[in-house]
C-alpha atoms as a PDB file:
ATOM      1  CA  UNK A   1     165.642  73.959 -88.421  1.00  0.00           C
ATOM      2  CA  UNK A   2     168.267  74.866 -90.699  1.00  0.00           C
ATOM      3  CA  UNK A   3     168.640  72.942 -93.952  1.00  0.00           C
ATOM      4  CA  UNK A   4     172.499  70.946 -94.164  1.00  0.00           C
ATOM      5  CA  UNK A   5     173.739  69.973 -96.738  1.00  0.00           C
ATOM      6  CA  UNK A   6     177.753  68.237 -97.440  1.00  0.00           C
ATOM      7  CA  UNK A   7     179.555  69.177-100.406  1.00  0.00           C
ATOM      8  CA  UNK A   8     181.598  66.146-101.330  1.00  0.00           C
ATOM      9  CA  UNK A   9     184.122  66.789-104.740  1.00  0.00           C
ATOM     10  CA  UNK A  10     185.023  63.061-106.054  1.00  0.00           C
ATOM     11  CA  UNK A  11     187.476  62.331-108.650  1.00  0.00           C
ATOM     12  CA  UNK A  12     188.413  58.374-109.591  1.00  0.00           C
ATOM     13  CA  UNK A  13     186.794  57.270-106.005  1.00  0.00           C
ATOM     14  CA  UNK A  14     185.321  53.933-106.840  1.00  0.00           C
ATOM     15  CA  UNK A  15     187.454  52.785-104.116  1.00  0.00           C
ATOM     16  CA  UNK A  16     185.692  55.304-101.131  1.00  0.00           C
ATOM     17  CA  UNK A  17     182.576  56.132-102.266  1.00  0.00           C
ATOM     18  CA  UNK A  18     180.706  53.448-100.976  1.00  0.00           C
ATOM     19  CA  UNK A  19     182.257  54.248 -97.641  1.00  0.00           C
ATOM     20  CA  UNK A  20     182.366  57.801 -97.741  1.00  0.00           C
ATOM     21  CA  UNK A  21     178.344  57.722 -98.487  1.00  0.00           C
ATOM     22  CA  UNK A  22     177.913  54.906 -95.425  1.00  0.00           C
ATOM     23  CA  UNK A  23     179.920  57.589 -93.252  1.00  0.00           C
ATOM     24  CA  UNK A  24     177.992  60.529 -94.473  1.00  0.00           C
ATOM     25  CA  UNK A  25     174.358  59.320 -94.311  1.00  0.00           C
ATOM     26  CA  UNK A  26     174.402  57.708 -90.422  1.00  0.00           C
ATOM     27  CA  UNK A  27     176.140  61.399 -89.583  1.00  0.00           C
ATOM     28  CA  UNK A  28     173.475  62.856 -91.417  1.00  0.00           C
ATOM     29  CA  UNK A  29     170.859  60.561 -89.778  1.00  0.00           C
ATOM     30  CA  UNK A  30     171.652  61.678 -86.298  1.00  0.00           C
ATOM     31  CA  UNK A  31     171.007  65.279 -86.733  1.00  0.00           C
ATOM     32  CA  UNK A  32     167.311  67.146 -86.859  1.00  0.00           C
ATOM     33  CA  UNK A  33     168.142  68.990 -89.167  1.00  0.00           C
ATOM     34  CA  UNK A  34     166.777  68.434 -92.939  1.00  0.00           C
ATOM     35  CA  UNK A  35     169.945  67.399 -94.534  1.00  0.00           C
ATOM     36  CA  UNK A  36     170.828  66.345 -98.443  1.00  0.00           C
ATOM     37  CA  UNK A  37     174.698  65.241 -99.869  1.00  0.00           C
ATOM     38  CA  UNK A  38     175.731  66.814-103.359  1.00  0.00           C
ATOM     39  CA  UNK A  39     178.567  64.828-104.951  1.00  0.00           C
ATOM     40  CA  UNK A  40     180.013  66.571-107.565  1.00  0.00           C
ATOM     41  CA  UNK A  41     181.969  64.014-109.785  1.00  0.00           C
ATOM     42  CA  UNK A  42     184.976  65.541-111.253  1.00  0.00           C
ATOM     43  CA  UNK A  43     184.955  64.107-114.618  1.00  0.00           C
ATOM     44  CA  UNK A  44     186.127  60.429-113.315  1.00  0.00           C
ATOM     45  CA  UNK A  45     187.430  57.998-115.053  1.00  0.00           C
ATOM     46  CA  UNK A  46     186.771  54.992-113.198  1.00  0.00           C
ATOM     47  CA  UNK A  47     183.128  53.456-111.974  1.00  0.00           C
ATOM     48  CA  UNK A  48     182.968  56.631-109.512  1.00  0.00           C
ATOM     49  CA  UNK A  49     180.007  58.336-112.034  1.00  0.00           C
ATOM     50  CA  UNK A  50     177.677  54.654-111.990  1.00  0.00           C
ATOM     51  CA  UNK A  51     178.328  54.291-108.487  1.00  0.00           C
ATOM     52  CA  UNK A  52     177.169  57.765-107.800  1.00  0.00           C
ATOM     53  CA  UNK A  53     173.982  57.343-109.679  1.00  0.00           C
ATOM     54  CA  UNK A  54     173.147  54.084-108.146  1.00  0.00           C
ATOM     55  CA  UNK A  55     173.404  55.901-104.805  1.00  0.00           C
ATOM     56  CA  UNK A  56     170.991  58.573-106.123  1.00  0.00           C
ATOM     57  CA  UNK A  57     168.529  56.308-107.403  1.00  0.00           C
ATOM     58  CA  UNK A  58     168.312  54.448-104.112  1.00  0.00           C
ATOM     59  CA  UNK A  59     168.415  57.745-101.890  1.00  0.00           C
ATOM     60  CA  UNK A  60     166.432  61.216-102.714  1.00  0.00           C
ATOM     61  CA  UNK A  61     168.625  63.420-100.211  1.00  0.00           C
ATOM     62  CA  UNK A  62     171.460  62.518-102.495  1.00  0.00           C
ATOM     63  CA  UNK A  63     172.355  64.937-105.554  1.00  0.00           C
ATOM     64  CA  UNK A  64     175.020  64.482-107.903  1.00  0.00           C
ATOM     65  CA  UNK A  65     176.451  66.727-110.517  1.00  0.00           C
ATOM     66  CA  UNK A  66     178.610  65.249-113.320  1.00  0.00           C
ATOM     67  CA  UNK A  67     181.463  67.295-114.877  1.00  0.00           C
ATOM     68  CA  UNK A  68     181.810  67.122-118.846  1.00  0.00           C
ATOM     69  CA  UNK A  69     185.341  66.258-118.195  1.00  0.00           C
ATOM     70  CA  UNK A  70     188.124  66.703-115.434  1.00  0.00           C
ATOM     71  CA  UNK A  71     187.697  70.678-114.336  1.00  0.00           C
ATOM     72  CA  UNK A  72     190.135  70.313-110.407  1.00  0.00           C
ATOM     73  CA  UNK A  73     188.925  69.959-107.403  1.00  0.00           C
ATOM     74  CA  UNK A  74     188.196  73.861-106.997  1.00  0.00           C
ATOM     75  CA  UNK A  75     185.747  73.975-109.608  1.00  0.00           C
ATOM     76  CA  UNK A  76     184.327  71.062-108.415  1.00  0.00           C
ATOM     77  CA  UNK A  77     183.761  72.798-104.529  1.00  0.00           C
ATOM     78  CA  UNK A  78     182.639  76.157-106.405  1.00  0.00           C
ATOM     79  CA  UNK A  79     180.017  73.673-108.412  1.00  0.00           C
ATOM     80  CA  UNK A  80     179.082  72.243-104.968  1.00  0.00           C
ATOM     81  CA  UNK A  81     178.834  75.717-103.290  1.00  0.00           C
ATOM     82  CA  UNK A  82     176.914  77.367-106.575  1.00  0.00           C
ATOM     83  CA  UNK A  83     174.211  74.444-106.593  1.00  0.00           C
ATOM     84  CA  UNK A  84     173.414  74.359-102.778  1.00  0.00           C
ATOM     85  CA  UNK A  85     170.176  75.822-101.592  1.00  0.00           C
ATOM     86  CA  UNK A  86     171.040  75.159 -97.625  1.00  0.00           C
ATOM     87  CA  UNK A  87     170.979  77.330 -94.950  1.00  0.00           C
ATOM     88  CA  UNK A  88     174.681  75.787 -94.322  1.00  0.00           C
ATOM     89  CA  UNK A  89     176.942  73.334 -95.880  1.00  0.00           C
ATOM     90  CA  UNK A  90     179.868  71.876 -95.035  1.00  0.00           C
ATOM     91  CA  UNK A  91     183.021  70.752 -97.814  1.00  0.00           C
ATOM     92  CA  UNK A  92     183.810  67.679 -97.265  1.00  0.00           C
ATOM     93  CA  UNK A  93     186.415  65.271 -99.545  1.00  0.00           C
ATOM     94  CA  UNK A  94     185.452  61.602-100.503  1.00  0.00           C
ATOM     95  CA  UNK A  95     189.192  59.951 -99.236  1.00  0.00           C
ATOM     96  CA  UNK A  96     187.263  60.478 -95.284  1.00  0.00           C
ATOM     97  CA  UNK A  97     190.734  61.925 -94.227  1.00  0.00           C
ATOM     98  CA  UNK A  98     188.237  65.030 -92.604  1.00  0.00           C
ATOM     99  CA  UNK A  99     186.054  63.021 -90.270  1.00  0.00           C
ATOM    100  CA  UNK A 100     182.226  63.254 -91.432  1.00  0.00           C
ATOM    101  CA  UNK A 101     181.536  61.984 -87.738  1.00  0.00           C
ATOM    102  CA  UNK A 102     182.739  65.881 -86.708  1.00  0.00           C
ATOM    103  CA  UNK A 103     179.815  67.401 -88.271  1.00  0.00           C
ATOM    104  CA  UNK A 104     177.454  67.209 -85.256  1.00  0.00           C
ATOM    105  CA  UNK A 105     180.373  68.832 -82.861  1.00  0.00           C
ATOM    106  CA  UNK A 106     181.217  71.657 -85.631  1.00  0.00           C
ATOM    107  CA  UNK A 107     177.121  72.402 -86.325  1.00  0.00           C
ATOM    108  CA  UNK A 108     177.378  72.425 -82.318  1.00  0.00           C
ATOM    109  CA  UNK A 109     179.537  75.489 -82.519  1.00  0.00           C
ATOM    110  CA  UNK A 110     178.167  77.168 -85.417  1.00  0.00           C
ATOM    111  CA  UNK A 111     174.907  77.942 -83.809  1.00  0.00           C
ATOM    112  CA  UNK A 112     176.472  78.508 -80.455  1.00  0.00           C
ATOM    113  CA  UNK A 113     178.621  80.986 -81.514  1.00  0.00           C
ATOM    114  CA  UNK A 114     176.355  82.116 -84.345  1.00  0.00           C
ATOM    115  CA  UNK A 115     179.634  82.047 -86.864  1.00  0.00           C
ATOM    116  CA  UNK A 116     179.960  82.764 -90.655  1.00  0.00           C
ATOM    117  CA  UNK A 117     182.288  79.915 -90.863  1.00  0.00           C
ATOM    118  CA  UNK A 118     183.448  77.531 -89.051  1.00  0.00           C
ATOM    119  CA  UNK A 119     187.136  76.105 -90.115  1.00  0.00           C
ATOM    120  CA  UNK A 120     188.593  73.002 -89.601  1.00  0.00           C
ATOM    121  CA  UNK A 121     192.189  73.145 -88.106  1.00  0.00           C
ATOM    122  CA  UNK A 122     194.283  69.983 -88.401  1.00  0.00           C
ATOM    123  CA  UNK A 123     196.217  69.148 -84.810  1.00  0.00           C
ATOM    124  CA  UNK A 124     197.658  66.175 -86.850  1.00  0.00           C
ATOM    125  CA  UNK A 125     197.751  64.877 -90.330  1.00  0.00           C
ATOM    126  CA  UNK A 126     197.628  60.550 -90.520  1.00  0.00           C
ATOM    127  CA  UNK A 127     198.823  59.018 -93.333  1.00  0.00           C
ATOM    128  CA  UNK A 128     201.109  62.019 -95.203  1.00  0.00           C
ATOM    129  CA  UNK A 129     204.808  62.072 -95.435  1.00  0.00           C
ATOM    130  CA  UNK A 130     207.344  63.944 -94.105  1.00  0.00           C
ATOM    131  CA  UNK A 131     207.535  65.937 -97.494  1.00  0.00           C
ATOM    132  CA  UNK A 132     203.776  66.640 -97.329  1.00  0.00           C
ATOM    133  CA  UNK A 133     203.923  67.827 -93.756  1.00  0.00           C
ATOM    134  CA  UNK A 134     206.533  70.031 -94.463  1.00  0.00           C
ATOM    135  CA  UNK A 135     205.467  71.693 -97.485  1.00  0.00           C
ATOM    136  CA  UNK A 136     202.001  72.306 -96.264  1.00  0.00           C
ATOM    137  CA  UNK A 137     203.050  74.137 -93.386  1.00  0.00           C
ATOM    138  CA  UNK A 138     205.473  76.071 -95.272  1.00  0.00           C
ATOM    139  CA  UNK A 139     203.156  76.968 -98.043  1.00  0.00           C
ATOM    140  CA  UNK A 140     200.673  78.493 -95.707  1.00  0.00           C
ATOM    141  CA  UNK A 141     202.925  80.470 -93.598  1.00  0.00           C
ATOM    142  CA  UNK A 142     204.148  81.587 -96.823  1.00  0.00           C
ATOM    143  CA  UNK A 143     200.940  82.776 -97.721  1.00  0.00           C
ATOM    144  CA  UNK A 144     200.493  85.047 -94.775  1.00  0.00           C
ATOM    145  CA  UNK A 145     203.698  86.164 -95.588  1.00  0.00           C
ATOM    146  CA  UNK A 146     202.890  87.312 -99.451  1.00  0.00           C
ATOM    147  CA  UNK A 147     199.264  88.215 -98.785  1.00  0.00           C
ATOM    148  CA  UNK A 148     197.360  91.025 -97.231  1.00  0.00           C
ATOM    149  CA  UNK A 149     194.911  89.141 -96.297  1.00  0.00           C
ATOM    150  CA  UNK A 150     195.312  86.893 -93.105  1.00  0.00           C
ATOM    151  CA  UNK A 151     194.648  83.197 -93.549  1.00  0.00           C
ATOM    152  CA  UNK A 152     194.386  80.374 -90.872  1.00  0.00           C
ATOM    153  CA  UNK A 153     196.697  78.271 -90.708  1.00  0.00           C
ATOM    154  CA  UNK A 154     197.187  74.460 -91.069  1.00  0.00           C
ATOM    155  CA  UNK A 155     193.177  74.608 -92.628  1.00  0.00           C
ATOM    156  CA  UNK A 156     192.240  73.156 -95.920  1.00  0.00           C
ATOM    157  CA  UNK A 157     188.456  73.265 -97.356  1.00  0.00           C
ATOM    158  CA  UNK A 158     187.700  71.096 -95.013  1.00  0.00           C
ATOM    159  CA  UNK A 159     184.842  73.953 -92.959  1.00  0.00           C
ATOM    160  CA  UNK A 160     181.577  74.730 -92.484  1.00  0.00           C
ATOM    161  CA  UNK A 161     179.604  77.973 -94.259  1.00  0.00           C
ATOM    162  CA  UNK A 162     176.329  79.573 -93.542  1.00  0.00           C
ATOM    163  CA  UNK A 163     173.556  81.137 -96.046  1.00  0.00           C
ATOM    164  CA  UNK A 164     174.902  84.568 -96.109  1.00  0.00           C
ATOM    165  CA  UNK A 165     178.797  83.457 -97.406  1.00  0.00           C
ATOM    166  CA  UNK A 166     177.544  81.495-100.098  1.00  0.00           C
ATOM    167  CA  UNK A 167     175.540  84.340-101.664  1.00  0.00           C
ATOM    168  CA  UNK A 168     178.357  86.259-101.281  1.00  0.00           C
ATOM    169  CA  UNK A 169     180.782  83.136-103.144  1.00  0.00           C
ATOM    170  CA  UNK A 170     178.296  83.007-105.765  1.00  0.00           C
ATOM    171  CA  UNK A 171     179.539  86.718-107.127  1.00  0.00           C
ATOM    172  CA  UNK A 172     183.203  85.431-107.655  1.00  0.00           C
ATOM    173  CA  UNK A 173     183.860  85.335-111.244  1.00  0.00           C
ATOM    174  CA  UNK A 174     187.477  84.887-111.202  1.00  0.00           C
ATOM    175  CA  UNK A 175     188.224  81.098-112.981  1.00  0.00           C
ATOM    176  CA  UNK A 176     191.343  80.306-110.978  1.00  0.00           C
ATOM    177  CA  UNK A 177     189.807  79.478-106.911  1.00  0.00           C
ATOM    178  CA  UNK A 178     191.743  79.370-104.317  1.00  0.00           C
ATOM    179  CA  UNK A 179     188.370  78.739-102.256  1.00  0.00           C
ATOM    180  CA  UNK A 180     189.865  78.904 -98.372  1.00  0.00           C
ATOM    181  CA  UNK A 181     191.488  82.223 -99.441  1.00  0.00           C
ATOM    182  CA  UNK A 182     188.409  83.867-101.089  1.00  0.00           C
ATOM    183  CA  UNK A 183     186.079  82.486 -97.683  1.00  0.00           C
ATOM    184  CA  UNK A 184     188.716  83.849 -95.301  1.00  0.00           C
ATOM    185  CA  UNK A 185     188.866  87.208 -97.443  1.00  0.00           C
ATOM    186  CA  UNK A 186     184.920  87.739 -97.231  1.00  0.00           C
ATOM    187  CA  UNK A 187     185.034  88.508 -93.609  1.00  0.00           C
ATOM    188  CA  UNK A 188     182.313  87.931 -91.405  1.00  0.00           C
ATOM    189  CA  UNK A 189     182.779  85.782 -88.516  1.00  0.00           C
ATOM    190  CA  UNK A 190     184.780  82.795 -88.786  1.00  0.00           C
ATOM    191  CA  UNK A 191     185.749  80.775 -86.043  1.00  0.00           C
ATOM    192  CA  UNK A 192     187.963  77.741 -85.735  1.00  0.00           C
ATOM    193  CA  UNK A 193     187.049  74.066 -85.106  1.00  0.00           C
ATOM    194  CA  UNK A 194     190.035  71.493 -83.830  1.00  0.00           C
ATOM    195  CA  UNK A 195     190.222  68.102 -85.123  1.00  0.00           C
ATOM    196  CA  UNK A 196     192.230  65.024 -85.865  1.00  0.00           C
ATOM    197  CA  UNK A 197     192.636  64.622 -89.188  1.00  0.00           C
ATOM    198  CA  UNK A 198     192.888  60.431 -90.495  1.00  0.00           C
ATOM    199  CA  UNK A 199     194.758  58.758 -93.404  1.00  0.00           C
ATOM    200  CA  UNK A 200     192.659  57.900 -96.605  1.00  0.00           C
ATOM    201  CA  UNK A 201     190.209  55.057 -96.380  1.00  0.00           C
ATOM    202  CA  UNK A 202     191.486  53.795 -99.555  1.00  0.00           C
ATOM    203  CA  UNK A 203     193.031  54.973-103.442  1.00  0.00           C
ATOM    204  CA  UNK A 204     195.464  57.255-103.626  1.00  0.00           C
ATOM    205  CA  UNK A 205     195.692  60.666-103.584  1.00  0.00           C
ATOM    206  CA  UNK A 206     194.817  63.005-105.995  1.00  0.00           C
ATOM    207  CA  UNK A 207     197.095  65.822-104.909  1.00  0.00           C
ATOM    208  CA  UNK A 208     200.756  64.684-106.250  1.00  0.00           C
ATOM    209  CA  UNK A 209     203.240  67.306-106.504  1.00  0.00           C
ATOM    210  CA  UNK A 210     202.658  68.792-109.687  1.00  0.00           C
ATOM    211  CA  UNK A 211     199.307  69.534-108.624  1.00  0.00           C
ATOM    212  CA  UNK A 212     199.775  70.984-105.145  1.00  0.00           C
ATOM    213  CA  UNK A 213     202.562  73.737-107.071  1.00  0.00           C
ATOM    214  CA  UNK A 214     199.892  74.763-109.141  1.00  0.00           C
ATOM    215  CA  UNK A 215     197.767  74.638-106.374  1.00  0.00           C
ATOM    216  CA  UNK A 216     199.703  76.826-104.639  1.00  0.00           C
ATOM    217  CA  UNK A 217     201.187  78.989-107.935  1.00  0.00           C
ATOM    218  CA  UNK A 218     197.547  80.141-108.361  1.00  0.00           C
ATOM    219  CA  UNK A 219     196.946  81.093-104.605  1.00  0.00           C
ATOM    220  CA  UNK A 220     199.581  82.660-104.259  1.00  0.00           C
ATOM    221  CA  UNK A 221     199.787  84.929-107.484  1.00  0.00           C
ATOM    222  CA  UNK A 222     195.987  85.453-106.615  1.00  0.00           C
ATOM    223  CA  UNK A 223     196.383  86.740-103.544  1.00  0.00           C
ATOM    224  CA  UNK A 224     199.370  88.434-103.860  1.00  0.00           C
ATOM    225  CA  UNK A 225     201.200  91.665-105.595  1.00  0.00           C
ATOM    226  CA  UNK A 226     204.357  90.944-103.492  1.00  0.00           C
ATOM    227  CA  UNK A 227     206.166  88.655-106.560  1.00  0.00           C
ATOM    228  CA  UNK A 228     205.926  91.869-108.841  1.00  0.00           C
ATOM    229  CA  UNK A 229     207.270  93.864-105.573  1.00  0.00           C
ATOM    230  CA  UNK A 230     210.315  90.712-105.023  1.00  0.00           C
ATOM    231  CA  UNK A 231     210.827  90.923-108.789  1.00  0.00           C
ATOM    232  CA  UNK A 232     211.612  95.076-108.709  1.00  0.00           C
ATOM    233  CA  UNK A 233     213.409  94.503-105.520  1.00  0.00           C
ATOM    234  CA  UNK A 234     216.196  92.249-107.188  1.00  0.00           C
ATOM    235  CA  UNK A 235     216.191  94.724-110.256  1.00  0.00           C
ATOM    236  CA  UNK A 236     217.416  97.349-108.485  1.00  0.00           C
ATOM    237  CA  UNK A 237     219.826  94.543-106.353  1.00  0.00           C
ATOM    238  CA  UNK A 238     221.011  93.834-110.019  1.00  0.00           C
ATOM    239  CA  UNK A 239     222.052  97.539-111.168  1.00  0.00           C
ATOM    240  CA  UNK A 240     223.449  98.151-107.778  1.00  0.00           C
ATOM    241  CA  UNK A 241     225.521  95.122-107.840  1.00  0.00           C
ATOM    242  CA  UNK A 242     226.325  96.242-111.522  1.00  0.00           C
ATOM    243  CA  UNK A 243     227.298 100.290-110.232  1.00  0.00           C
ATOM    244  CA  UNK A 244     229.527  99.015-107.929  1.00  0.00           C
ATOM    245  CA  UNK A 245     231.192  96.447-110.062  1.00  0.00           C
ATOM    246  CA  UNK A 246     231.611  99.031-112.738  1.00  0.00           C
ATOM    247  CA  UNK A 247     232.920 101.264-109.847  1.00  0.00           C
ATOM    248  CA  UNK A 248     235.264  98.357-108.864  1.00  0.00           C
ATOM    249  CA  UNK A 249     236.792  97.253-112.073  1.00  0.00           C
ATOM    250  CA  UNK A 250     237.458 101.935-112.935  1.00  0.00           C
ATOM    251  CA  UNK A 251     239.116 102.248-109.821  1.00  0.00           C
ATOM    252  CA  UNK A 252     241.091  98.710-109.797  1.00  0.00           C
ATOM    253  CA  UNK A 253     241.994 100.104-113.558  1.00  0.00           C
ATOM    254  CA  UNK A 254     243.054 103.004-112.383  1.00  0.00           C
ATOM    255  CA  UNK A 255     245.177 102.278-109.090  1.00  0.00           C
ATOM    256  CA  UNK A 256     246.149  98.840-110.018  1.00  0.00           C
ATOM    257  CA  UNK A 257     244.795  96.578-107.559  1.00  0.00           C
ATOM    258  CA  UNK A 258     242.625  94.619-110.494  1.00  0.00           C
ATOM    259  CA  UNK A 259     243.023  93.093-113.927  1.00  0.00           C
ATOM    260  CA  UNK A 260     239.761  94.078-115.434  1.00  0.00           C
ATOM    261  CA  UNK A 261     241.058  92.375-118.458  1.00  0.00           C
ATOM    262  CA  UNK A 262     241.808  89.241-116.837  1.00  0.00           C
ATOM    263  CA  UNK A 263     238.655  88.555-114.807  1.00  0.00           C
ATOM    264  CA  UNK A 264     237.010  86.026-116.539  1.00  0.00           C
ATOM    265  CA  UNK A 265     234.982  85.030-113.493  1.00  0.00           C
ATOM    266  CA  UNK A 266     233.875  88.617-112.133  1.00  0.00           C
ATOM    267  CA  UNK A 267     232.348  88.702-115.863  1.00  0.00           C
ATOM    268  CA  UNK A 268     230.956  85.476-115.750  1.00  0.00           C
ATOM    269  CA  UNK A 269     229.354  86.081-112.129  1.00  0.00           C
ATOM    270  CA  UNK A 270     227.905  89.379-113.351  1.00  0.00           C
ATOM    271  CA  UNK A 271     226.184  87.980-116.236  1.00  0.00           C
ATOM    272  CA  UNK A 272     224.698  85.029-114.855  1.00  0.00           C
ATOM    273  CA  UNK A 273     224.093  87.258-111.717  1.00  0.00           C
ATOM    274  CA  UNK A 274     221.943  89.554-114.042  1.00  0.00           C
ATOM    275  CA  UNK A 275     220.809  86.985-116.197  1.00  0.00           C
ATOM    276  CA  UNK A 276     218.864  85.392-113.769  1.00  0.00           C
ATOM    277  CA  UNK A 277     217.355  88.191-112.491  1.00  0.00           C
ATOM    278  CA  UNK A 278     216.162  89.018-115.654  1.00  0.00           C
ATOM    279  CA  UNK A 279     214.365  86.012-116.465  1.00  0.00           C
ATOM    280  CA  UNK A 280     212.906  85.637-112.730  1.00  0.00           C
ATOM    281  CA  UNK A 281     211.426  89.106-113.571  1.00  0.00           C
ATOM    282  CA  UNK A 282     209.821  87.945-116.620  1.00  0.00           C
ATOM    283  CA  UNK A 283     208.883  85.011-115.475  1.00  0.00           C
ATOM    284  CA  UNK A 284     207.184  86.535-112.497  1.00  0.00           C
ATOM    285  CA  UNK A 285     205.288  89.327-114.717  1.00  0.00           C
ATOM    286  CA  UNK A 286     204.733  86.448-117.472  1.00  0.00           C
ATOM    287  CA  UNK A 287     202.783  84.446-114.942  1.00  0.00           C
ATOM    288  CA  UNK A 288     200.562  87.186-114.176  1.00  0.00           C
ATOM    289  CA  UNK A 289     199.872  87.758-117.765  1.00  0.00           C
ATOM    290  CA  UNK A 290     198.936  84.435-118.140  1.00  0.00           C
ATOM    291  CA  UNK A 291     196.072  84.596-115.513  1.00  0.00           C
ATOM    292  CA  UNK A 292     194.929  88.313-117.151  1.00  0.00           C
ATOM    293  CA  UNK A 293     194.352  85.718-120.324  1.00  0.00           C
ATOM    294  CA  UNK A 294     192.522  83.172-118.808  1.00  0.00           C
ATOM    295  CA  UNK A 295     190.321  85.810-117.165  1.00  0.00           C
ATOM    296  CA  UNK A 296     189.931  87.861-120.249  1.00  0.00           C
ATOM    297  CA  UNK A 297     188.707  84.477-122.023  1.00  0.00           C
ATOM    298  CA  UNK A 298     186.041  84.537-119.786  1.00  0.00           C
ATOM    299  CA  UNK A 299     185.527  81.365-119.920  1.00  0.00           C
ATOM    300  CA  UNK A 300     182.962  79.052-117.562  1.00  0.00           C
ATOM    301  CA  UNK A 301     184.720  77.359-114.741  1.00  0.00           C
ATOM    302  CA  UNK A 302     183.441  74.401-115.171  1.00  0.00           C
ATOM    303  CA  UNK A 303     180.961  72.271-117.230  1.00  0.00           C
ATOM    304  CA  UNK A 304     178.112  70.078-116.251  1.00  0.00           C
ATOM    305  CA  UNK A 305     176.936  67.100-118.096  1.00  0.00           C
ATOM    306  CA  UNK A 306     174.480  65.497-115.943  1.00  0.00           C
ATOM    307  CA  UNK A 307     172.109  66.645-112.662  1.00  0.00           C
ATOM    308  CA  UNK A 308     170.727  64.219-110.819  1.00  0.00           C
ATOM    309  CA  UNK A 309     167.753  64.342-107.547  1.00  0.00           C
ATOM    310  CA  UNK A 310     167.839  68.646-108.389  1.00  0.00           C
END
């Protein structure tokens, strides 16, 4: 039988842990399979890190790895994903808003199908606003849009991986995941798995706004050359805006249909017109500079204070 084991990134989850690991383990319980659950604890700042090694003292099958300090969720997967020995494992988040009781049905289809990966597609999402909704289908439609690379939509990290994908994870040395992205790039066979996806148990989530731009900032400058394309595309907008305005105001000189020395707003327009797009552009190129840096540093992804049950 194949080894299982759940991938479970925690951050400040005092409130679901308990839960979540109730959840997990009679999942767990009902399969043959040899199974274990790694919690990687995200530098919390609550009781999430004694609460975690109580569990681990009581149960075996239960690893934990404690962060030095707060790394993101990412890092906390790739920690997950880096430390597994399993033949699969499935990513699973501590709030319970991806159903742990969907693991027999999606292990179901893995071996049926013999897939690579096996996503999780939400049909609904419980317990998110309007907002949320919105943006999350906009950012990944956006993403197909900006990337050569095809990704499924309406999916989060919520899936389940075999051996042969996390060997192939493990030689990723960029420091700025955007794990779905990466999986769906590696190829292989990956097949979708339907589901209903449920409000958080409890807490709050640890995704507010700030976080899901840069979120999807990083995935999308990643994944993506078409910004630095969009940024030369408005250049050349700019200078032939500016040829025919020159054009404009010479002839309007010329015949007399325009006060070139009156137009206050025509020059105003033009430079805030090419004002912006002069910024945007450096902004654009100064954001991809800033991930050559952090790459160049070379610096680990993430740092681990603790192992426990390894």
């Amino acid at each position: 039988m194949k080894k299982l084991s759940v991938i479970v990134p925690c951050y400040n989850e005092e409130l679901v842990i308990t839960e979540s690991y109730r959840r997990i383990k009679e999942v767990l319980m009902s399969l043959p399979n040899p199974t274990e659950i790694i919690y990687i604890n995200d530098g919390s700042r609550d009781k999430t890190r004694w609460m975690l090694d109580k569990i681990a003292a009581s149960d075996s099958k239960v690893k934990v790895i404690h962060f030095s300090r707060n790394f993101g969720h990412q890092p906390a997967v790739t920690a997950g994903i880096n430390n597994c020995d399993a033949d699969l494992a499935v990513i699973l988040d501590a709030d319970m808003q991806d159903p742990p009781e969907a693991i027999p049905a999606i292990l179901a289809l893995q071996e049926k199908e013999e897939a690579n990966v096996v996503y999780c597609v939400r049909k609904s999402r419980e317990g998110e606003s309007l907002f949320k909704k919105f943006t999350a289908k906009f950012f990944y439609r956006l993403m197909n849009y900006m990337s050569d690379v095809s990704f499924p939509l309406d999916t989060g990290d919520f899936r389940m991986i075999d051996r042969k994908i996390m060997d192939q994870f493990d030689r990723f040395q960029e420091r700025g995941k955007y794990i779905r992205g990466l999986i769906s790039w590696l190829g292989y066979k990956q097949i979708p798995f339907y589901y209903e996806r449920e409000a958080r148990i409890a807490g709050e989530t640890k995704y507010p706004f700030s976080k899901m731009w840069k979120f999807a900032s990083t995935a999308m400058l990643y994944f993506s050359k078409k910004p630095l394309r969009l940024a030369i595309s408005l250049g050349f907008i700019a200078v032939l805006v500016g040829i025919v305005l020159a054009i404009w105001f010479t002839l309007g000189k010329i015949y007399g249909f325009s006060n070139a020395e009156t137009g206050w707003t025509s020059i105003m327009t033009s430079v805030i017109f090419f004002g912006g797009v002069q910024l945007l552009t450096v902004g654009v190129l100064g954001q991809y500079v800033g991930i050559l840096f952090d790459e160049i540093k070379a610096r680990p992804e993430y740092i681990i204070d603790e192992k426990k049950n390894f």
